[in-house]
PDB file of N, CA and C in Angstrom:
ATOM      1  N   UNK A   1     -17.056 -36.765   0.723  1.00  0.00           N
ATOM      2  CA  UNK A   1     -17.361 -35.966  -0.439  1.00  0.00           C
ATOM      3  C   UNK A   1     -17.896 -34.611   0.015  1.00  0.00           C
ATOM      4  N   UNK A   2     -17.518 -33.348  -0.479  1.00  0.00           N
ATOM      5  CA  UNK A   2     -17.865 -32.203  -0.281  1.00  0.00           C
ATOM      6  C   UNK A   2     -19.179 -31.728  -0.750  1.00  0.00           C
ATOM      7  N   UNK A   3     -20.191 -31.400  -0.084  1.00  0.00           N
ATOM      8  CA  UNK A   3     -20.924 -31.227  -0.308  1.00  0.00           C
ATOM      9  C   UNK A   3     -21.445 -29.517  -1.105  1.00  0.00           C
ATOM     10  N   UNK A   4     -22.289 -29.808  -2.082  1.00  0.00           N
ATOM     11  CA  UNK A   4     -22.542 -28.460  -3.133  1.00  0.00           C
ATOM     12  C   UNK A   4     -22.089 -27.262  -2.398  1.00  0.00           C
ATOM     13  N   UNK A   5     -22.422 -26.780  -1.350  1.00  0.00           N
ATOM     14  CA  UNK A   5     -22.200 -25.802  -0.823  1.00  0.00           C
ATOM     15  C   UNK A   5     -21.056 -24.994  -0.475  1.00  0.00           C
ATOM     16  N   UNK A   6     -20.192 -26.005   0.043  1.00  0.00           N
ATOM     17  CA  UNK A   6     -18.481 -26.338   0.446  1.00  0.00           C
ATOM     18  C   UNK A   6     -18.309 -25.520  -0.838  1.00  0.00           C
ATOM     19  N   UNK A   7     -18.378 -26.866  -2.096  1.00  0.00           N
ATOM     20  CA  UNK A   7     -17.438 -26.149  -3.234  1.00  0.00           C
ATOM     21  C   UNK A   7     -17.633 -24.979  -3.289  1.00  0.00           C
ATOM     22  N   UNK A   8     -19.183 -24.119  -3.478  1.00  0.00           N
ATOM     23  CA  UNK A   8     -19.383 -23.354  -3.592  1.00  0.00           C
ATOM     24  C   UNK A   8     -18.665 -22.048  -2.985  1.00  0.00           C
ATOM     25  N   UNK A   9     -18.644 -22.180  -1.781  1.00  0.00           N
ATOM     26  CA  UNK A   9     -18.168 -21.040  -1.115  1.00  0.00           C
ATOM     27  C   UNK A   9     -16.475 -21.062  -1.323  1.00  0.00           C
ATOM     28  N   UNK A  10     -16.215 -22.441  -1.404  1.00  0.00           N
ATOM     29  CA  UNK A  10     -14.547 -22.352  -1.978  1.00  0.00           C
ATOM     30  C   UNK A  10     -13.864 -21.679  -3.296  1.00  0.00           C
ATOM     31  N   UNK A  11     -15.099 -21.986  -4.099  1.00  0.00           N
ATOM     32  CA  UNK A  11     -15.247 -21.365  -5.526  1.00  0.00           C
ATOM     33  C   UNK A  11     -15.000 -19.803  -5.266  1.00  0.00           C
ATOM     34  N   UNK A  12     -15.878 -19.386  -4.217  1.00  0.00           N
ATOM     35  CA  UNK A  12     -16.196 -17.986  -4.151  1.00  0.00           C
ATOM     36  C   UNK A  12     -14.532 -17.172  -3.550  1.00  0.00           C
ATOM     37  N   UNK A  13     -14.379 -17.895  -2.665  1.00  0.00           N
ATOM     38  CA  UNK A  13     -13.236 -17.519  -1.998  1.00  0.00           C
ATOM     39  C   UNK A  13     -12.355 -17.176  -2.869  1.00  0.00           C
ATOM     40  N   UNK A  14     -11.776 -18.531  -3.466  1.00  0.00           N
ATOM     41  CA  UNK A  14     -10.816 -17.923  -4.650  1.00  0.00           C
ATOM     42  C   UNK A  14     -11.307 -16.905  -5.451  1.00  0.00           C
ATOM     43  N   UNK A  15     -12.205 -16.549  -6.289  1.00  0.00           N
ATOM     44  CA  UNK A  15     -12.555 -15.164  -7.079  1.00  0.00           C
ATOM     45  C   UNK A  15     -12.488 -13.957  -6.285  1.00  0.00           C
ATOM     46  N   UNK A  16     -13.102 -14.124  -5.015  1.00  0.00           N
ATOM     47  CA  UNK A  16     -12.595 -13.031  -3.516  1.00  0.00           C
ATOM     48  C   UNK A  16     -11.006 -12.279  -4.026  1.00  0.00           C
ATOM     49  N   UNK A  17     -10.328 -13.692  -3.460  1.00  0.00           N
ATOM     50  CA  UNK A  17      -9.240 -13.283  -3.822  1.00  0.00           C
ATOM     51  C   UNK A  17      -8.397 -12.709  -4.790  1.00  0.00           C
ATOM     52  N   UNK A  18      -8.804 -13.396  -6.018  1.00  0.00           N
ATOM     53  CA  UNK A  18      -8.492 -12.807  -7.244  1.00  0.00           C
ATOM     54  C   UNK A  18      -8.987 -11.609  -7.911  1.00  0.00           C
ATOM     55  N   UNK A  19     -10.226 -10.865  -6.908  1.00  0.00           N
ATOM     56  CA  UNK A  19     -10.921  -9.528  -7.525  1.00  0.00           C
ATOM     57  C   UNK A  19      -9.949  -8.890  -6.557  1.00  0.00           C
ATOM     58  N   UNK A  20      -9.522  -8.957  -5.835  1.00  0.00           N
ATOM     59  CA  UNK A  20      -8.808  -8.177  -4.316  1.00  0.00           C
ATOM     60  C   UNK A  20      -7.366  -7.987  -5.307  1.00  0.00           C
ATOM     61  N   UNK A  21      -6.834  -8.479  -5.995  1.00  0.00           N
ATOM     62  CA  UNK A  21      -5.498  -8.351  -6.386  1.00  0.00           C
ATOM     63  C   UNK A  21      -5.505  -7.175  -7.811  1.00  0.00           C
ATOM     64  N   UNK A  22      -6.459  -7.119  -8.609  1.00  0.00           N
ATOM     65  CA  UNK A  22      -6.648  -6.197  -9.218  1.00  0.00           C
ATOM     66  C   UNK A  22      -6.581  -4.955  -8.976  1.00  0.00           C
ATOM     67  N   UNK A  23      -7.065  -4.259  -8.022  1.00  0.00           N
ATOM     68  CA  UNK A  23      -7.560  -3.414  -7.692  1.00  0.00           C
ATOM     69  C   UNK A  23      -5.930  -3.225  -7.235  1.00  0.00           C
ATOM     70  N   UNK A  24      -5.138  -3.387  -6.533  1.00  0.00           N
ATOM     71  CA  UNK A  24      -3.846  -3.367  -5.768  1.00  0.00           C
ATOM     72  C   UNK A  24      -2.868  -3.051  -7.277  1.00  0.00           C
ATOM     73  N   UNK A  25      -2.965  -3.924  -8.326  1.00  0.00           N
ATOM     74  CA  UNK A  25      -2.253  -3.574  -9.995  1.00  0.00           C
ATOM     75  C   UNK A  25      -3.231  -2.068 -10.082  1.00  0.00           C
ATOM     76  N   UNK A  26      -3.886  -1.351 -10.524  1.00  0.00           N
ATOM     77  CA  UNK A  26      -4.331  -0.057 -10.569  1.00  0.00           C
ATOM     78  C   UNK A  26      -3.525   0.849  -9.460  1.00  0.00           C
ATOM     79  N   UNK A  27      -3.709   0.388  -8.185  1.00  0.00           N
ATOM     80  CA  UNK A  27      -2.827   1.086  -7.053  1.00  0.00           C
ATOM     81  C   UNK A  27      -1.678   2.054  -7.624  1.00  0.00           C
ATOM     82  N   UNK A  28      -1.106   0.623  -7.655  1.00  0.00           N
ATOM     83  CA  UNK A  28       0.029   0.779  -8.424  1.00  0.00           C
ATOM     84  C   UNK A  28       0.424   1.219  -9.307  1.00  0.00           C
ATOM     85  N   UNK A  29      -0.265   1.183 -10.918  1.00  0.00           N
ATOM     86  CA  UNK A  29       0.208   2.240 -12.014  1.00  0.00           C
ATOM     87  C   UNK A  29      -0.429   3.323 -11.896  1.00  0.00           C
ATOM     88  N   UNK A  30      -1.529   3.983 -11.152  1.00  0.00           N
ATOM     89  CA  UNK A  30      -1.840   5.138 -10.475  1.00  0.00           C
ATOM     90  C   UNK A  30      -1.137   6.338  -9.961  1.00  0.00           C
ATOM     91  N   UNK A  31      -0.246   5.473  -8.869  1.00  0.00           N
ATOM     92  CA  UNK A  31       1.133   6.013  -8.723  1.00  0.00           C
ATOM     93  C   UNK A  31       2.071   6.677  -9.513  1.00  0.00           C
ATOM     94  N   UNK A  32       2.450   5.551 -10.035  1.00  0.00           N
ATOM     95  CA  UNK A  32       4.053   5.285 -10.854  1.00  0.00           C
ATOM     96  C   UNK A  32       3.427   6.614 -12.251  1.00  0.00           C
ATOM     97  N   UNK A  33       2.102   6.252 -12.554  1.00  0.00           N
ATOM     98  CA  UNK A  33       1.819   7.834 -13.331  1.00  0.00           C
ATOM     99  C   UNK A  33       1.694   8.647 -12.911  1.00  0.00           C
ATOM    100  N   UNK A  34       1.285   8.860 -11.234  1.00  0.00           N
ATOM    101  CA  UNK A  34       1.427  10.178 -10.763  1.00  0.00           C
ATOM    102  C   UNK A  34       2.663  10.863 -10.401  1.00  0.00           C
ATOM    103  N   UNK A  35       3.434   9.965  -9.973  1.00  0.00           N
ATOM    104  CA  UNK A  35       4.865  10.098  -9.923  1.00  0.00           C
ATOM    105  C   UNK A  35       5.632  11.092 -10.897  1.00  0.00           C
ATOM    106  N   UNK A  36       5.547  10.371 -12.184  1.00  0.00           N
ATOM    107  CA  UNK A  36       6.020  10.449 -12.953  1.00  0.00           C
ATOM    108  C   UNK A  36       5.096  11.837 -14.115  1.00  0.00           C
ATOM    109  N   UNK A  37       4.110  11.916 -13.690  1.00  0.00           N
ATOM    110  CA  UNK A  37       3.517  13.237 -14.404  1.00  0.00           C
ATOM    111  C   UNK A  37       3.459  14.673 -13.593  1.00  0.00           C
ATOM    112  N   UNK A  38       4.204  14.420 -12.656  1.00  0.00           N
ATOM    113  CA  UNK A  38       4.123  15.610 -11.663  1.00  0.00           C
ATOM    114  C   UNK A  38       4.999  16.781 -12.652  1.00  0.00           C
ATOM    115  N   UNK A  39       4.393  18.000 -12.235  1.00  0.00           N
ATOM    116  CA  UNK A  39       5.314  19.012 -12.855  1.00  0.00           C
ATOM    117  C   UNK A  39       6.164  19.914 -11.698  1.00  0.00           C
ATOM    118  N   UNK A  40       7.369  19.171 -11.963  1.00  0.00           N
ATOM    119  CA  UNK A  40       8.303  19.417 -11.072  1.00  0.00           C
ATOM    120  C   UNK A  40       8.847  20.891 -10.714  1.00  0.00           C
ATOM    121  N   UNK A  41       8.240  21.918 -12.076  1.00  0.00           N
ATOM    122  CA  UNK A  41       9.154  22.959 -12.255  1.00  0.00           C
ATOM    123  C   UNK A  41       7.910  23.797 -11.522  1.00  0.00           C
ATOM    124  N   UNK A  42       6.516  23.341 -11.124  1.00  0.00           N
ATOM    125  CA  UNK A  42       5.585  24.144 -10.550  1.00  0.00           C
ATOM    126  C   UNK A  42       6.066  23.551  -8.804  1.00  0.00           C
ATOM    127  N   UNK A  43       6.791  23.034  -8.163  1.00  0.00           N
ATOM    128  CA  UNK A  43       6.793  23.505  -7.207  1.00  0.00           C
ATOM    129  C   UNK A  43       7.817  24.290  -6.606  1.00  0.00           C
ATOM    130  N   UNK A  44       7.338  24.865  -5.576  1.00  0.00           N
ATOM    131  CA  UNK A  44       8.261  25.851  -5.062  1.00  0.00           C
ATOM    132  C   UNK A  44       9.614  25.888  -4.565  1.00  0.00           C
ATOM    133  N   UNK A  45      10.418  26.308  -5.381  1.00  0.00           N
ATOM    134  CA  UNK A  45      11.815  26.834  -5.010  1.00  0.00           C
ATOM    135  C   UNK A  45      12.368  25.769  -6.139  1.00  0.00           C
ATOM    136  N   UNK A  46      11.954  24.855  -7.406  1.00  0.00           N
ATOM    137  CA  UNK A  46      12.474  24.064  -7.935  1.00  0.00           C
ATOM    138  C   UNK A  46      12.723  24.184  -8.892  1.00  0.00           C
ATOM    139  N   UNK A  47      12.637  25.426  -9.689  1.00  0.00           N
ATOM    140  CA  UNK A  47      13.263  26.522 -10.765  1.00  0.00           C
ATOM    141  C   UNK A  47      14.318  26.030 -11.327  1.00  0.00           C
ATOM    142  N   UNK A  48      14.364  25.163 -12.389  1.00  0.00           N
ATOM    143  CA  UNK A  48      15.251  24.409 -13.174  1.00  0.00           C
ATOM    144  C   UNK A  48      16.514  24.104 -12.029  1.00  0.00           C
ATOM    145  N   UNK A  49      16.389  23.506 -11.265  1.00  0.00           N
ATOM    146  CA  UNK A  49      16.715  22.478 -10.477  1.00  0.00           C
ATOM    147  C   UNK A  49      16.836  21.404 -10.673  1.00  0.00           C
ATOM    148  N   UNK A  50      18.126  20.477 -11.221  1.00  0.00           N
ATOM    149  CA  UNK A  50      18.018  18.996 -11.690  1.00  0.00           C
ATOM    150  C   UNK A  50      17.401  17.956 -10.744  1.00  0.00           C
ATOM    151  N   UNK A  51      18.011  18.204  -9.638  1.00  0.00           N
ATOM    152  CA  UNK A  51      17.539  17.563  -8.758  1.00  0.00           C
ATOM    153  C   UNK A  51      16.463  17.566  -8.147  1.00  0.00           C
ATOM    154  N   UNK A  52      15.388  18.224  -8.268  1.00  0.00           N
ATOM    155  CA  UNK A  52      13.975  18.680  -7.994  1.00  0.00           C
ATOM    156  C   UNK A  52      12.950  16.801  -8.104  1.00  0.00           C
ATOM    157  N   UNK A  53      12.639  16.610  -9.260  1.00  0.00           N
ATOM    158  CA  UNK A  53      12.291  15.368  -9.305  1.00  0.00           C
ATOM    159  C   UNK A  53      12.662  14.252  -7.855  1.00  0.00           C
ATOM    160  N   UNK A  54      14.017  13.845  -7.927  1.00  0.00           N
ATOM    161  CA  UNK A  54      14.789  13.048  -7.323  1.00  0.00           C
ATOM    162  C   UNK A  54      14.159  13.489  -5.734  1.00  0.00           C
ATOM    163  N   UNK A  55      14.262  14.426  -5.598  1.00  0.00           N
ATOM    164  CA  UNK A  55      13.853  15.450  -4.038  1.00  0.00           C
ATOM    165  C   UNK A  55      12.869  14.984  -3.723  1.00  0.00           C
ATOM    166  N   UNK A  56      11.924  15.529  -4.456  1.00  0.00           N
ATOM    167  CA  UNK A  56      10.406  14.739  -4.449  1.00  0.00           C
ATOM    168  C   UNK A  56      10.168  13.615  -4.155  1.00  0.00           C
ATOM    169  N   UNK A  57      10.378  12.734  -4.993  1.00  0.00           N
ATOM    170  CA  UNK A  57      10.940  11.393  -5.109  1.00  0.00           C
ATOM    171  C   UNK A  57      11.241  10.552  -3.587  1.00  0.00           C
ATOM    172  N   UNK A  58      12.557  11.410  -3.409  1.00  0.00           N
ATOM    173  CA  UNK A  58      13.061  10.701  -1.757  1.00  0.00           C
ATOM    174  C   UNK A  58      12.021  11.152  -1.059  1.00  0.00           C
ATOM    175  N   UNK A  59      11.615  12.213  -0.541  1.00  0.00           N
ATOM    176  CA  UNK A  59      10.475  12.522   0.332  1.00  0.00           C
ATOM    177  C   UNK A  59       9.299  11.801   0.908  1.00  0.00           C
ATOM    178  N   UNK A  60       8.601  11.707  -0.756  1.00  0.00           N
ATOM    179  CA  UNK A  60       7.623  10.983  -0.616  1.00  0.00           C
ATOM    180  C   UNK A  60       7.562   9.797  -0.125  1.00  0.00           C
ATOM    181  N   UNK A  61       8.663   8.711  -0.835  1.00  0.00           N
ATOM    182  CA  UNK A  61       9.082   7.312  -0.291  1.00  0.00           C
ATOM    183  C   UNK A  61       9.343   7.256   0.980  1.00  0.00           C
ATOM    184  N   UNK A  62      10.301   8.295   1.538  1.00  0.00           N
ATOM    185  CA  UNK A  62      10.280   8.425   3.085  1.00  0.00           C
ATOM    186  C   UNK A  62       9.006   8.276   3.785  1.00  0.00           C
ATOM    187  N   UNK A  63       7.911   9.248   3.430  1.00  0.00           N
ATOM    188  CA  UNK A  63       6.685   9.678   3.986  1.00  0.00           C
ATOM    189  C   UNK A  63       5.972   8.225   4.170  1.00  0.00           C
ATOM    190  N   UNK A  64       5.960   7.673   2.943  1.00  0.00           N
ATOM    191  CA  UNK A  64       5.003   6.605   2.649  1.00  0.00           C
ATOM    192  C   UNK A  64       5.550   5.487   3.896  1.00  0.00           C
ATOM    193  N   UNK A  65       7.367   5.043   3.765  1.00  0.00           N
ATOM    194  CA  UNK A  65       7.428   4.089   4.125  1.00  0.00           C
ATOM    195  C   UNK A  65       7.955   4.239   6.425  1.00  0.00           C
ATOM    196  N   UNK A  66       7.985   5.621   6.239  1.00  0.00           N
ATOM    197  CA  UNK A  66       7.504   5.901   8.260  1.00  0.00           C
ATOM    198  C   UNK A  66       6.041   5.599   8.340  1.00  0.00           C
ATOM    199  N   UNK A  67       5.085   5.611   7.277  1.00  0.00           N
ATOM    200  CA  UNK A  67       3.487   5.841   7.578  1.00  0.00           C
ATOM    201  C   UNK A  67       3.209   4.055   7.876  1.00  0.00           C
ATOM    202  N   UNK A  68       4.232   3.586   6.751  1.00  0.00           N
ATOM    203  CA  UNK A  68       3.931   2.074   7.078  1.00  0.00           C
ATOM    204  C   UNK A  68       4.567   0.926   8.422  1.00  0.00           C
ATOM    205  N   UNK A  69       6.096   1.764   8.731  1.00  0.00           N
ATOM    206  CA  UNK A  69       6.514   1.147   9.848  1.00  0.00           C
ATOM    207  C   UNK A  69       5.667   1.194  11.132  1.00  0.00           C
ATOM    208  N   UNK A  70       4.932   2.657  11.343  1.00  0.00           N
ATOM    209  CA  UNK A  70       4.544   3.201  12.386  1.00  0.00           C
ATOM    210  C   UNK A  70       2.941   2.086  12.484  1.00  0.00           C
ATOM    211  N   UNK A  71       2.566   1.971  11.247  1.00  0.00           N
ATOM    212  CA  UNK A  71       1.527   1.221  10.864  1.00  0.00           C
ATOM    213  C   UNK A  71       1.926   0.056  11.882  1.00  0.00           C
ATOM    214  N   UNK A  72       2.720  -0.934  11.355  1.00  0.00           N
ATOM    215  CA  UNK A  72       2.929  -2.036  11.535  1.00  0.00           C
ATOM    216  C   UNK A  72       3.296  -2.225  13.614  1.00  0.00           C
ATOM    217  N   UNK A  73       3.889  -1.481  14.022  1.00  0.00           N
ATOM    218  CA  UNK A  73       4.351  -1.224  14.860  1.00  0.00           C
ATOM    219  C   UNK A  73       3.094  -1.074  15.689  1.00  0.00           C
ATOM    220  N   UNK A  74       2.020  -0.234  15.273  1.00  0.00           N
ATOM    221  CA  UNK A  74       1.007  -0.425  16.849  1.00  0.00           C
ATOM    222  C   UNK A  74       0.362  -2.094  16.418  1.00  0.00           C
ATOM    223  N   UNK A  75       0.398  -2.442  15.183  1.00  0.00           N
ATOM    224  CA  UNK A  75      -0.103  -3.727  15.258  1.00  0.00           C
ATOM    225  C   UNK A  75       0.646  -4.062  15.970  1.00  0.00           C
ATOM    226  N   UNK A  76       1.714  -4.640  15.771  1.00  0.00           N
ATOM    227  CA  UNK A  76       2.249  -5.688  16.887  1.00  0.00           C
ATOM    228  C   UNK A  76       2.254  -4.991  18.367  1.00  0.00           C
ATOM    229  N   UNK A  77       1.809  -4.097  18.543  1.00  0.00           N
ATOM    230  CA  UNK A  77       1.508  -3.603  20.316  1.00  0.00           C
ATOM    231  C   UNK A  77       0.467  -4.479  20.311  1.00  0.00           C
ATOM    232  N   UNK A  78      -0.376  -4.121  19.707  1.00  0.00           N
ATOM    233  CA  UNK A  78      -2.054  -4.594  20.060  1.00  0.00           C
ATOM    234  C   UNK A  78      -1.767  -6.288  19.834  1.00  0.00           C
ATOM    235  N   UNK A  79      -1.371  -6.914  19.268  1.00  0.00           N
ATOM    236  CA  UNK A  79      -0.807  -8.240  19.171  1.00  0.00           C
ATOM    237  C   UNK A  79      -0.362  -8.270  20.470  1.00  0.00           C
ATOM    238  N   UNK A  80       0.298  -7.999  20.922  1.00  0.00           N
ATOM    239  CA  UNK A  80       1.160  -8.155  22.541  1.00  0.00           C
ATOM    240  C   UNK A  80       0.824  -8.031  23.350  1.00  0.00           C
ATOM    241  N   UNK A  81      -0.439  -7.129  23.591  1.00  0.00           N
ATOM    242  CA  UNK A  81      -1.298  -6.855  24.446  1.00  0.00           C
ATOM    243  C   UNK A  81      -2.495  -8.129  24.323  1.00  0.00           C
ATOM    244  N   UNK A  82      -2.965  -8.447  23.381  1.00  0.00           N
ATOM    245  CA  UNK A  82      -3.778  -9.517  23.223  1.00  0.00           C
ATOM    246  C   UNK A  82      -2.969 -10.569  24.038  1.00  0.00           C
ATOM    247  N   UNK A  83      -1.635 -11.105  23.458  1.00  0.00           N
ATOM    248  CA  UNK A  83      -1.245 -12.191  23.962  1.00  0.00           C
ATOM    249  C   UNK A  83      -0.507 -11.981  25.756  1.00  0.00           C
ATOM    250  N   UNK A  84      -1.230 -10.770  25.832  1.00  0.00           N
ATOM    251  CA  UNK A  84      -0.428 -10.762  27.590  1.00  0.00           C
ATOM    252  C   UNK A  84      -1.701 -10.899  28.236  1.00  0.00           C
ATOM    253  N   UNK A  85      -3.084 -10.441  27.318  1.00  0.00           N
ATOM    254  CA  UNK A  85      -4.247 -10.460  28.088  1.00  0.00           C
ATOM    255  C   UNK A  85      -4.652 -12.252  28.405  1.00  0.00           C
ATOM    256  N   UNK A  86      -4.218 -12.843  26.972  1.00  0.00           N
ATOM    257  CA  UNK A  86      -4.850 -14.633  27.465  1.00  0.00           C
ATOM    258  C   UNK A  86      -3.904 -15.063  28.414  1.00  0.00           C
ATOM    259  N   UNK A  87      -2.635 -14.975  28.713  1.00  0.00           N
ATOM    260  CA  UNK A  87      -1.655 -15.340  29.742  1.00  0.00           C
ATOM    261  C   UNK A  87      -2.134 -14.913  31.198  1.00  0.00           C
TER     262      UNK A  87
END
């Protein structure tokens, strides 16, 4: 039988978790409104330009998703290096 404490901190864990996921939904429509409220015709050289938005658009996603490969990528160095150091 689990004793008061156990549950307790198990209790806690899950709400941990479930306050951690909120905050990630805000992230997110944060964005998708900043995205989407940008005034496209104030930046430069985009002077009724259809494609101005779309431009933006690709850029940024680019930006975001090299920031995250490059991310991921020294992790797994430092992962590799850990597992060459216990060998």
């Amino acid at each position: 039988m689990k004793s008061t404490r156990a549950t307790f901190e198990e209790q806690e864990a899950v709400r941990g978790r479930l306050q951690s996921i909120f905050p990630y939904g805000g992230l997110v429509l944060s964005i998708i409104t900043g995205i989407f409220g940008i005034n496209v015709d104030a930046i430069p050289g985009a002077e009724e330009s259809p494609y101005a938005f779309a431009l933006f658009t690709y850029i940024l996603t680019k930006l975001i998703v090299e920031e995250h490969v490059e991310v991921r990528k020294l992790e797994l160095q430092e992962l590799v290096k850990m597992f060459q150091q216990r060998m």
